[in-house]
PDB file of N, CA and C in Angstrom:
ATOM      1  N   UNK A   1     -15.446  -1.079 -14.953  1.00  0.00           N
ATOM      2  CA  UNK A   1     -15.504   0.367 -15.107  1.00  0.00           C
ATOM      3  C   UNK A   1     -16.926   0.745 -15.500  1.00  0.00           C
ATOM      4  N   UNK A   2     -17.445   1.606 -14.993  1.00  0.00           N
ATOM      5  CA  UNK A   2     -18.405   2.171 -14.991  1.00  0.00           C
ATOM      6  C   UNK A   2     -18.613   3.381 -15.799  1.00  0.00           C
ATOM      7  N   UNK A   3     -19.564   3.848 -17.172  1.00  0.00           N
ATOM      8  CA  UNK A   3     -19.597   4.979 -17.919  1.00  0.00           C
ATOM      9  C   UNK A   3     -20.684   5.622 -17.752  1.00  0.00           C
ATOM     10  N   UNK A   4     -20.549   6.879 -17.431  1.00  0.00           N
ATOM     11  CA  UNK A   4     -21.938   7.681 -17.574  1.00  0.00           C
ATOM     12  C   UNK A   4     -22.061   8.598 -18.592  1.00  0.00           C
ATOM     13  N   UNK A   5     -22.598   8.722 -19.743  1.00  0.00           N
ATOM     14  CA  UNK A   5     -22.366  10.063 -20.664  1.00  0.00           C
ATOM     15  C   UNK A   5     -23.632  10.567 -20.391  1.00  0.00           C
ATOM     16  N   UNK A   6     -22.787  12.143 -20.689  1.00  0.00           N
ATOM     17  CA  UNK A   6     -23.997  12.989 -20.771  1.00  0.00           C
ATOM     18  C   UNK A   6     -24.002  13.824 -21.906  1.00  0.00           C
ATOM     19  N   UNK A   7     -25.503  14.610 -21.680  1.00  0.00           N
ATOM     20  CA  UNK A   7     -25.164  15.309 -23.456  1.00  0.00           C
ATOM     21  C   UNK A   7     -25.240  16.821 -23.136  1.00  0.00           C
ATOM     22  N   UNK A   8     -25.121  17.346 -23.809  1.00  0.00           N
ATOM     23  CA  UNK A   8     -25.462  19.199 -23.548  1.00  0.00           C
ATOM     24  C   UNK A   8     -26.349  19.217 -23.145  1.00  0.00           C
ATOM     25  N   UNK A   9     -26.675  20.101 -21.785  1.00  0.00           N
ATOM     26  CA  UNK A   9     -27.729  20.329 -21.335  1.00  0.00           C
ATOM     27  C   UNK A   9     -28.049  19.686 -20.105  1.00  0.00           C
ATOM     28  N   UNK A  10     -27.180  18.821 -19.964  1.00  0.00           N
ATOM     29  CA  UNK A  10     -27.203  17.573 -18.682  1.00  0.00           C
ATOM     30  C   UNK A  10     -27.067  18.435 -17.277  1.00  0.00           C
ATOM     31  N   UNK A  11     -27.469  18.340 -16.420  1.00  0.00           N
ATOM     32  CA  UNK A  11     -27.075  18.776 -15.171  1.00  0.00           C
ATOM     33  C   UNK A  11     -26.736  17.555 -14.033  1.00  0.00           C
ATOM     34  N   UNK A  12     -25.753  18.035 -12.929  1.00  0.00           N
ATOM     35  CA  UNK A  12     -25.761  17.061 -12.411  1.00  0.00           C
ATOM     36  C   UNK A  12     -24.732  17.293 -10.980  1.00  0.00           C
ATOM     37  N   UNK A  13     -25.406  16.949  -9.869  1.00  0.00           N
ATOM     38  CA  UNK A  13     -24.528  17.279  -8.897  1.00  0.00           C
ATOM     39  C   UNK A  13     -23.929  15.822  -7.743  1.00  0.00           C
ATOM     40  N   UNK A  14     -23.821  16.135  -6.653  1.00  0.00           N
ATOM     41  CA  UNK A  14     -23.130  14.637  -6.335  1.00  0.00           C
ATOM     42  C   UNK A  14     -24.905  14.401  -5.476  1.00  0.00           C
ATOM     43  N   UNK A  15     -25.200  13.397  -5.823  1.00  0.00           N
ATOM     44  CA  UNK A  15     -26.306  12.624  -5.471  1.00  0.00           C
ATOM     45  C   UNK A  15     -27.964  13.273  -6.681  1.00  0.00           C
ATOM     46  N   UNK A  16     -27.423  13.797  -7.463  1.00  0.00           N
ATOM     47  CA  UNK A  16     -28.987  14.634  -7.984  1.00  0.00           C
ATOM     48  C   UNK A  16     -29.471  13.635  -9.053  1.00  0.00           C
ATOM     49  N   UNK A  17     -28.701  12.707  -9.641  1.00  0.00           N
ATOM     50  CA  UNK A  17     -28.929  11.698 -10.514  1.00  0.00           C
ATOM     51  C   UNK A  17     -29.505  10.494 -10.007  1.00  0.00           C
ATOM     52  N   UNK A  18     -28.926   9.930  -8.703  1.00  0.00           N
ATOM     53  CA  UNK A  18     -28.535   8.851  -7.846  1.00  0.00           C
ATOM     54  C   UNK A  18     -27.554   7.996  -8.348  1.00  0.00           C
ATOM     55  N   UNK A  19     -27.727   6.952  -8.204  1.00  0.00           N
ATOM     56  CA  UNK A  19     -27.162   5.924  -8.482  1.00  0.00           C
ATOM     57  C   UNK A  19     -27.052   4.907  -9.840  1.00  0.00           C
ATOM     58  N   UNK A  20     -26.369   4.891 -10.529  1.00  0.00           N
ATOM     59  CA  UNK A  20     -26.762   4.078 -12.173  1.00  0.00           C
ATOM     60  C   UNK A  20     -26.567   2.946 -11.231  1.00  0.00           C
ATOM     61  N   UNK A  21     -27.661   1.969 -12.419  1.00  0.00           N
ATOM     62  CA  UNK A  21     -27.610   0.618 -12.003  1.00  0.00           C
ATOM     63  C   UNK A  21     -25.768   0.313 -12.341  1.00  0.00           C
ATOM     64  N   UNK A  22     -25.669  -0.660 -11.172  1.00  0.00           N
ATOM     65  CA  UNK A  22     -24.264  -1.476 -11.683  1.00  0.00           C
ATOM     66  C   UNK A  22     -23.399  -1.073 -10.733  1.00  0.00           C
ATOM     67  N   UNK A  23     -23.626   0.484 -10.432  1.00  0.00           N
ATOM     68  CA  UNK A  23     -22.115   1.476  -9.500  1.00  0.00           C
ATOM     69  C   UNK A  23     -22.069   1.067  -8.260  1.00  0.00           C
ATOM     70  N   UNK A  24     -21.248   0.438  -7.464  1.00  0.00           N
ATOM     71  CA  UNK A  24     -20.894   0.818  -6.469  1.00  0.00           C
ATOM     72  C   UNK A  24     -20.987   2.474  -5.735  1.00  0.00           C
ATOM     73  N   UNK A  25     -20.645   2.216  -4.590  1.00  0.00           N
ATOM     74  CA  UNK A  25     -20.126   3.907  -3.971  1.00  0.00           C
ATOM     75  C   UNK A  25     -18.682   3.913  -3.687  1.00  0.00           C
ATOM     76  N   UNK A  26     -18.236   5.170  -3.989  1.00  0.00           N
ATOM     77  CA  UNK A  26     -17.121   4.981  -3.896  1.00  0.00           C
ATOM     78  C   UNK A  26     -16.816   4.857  -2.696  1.00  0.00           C
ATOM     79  N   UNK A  27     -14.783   4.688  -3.201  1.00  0.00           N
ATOM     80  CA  UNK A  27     -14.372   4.081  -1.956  1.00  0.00           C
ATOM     81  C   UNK A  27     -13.239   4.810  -1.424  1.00  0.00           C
ATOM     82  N   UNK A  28     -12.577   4.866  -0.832  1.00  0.00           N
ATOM     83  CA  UNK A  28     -11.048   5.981  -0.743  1.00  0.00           C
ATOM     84  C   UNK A  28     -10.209   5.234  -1.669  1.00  0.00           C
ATOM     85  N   UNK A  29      -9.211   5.653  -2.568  1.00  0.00           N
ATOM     86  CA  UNK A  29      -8.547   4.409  -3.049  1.00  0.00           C
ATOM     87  C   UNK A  29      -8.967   4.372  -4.743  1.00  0.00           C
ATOM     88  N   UNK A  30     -10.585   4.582  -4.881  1.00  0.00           N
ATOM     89  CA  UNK A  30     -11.305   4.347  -6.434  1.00  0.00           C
ATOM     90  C   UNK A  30     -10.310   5.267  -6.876  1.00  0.00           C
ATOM     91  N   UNK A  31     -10.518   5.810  -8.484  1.00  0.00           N
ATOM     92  CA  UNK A  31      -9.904   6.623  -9.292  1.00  0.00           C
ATOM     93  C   UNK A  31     -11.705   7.048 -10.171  1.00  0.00           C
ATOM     94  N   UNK A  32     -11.392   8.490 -10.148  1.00  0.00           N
ATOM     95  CA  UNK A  32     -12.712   9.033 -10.958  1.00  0.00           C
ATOM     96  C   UNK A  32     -12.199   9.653 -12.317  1.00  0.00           C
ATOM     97  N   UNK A  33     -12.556   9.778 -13.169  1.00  0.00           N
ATOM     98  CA  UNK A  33     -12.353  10.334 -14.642  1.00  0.00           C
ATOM     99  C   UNK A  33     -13.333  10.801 -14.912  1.00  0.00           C
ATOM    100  N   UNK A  34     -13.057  12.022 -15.469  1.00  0.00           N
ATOM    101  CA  UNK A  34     -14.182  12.922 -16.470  1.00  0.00           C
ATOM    102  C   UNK A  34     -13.307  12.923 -17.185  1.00  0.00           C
ATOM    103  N   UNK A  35     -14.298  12.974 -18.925  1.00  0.00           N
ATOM    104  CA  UNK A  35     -13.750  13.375 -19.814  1.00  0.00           C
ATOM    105  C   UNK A  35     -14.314  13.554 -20.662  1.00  0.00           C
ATOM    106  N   UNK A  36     -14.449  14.732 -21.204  1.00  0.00           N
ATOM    107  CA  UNK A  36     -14.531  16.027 -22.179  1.00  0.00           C
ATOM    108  C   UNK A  36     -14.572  15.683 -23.200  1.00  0.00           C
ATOM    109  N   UNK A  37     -14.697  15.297 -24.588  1.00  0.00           N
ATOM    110  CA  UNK A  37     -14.894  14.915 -25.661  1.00  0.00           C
ATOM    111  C   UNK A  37     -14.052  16.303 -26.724  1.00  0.00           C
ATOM    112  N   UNK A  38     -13.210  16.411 -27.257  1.00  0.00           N
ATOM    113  CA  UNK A  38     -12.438  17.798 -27.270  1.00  0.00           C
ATOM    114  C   UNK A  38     -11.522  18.644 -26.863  1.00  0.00           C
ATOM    115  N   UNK A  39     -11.950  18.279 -25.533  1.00  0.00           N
ATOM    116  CA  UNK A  39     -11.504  19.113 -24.375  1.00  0.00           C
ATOM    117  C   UNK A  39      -9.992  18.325 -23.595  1.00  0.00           C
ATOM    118  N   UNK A  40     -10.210  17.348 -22.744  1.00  0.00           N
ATOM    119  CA  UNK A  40      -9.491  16.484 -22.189  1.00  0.00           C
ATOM    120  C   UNK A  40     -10.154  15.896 -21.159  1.00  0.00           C
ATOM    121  N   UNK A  41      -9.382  15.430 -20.448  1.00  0.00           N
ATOM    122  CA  UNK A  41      -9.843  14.467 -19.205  1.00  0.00           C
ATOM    123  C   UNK A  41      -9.140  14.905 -17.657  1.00  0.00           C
ATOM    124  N   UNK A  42      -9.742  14.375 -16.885  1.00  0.00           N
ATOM    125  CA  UNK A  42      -9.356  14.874 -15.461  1.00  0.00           C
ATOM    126  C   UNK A  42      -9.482  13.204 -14.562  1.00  0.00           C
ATOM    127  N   UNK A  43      -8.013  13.484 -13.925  1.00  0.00           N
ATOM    128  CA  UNK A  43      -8.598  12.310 -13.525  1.00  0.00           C
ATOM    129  C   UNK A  43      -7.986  12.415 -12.077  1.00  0.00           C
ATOM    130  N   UNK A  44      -8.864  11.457 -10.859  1.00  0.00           N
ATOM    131  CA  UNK A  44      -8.573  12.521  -9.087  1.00  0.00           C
ATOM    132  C   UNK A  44      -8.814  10.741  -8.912  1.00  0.00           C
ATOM    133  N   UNK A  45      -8.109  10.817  -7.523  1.00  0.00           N
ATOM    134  CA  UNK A  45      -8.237   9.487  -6.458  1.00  0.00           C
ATOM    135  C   UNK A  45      -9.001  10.211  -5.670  1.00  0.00           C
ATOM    136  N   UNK A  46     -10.023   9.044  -5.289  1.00  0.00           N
ATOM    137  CA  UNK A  46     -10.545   9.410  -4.048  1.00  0.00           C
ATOM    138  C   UNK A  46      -9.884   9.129  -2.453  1.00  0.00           C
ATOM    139  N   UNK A  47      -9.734  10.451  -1.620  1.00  0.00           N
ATOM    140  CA  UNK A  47      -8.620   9.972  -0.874  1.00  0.00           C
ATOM    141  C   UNK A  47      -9.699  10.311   0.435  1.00  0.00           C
ATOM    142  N   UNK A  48     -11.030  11.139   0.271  1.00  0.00           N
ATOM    143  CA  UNK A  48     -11.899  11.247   1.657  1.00  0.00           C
ATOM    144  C   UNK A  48     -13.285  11.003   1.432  1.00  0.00           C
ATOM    145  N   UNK A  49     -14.097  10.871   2.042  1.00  0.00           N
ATOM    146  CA  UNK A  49     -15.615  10.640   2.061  1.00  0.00           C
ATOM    147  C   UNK A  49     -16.480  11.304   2.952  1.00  0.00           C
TER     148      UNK A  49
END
């Protein structure tokens, strides 16, 4: 599993960061999680590319 935190103020869109060392790309099938510190979590399969 792979973690990325960010802090207030972070921006970030799909490719504007790139790649952390370690990540794969996803795949159809992966599972993605965000989660909110407070807030909650979200969590989606990737089902297209």
């Amino acid at each position: 599993m792979l973690i990325v935190r960010f802090r207030a103020g972070d921006a970030t869109r799909d490719g504007a960061l790139g790649t952390p060392a370690g990540a794969d790309r996803l795949l159809r099938g992966d599972r993605v999680e965000v989660r909110v510190e407070g807030v909650g979590s979200l969590k989606n399969p990737v089902v297209k590319l």
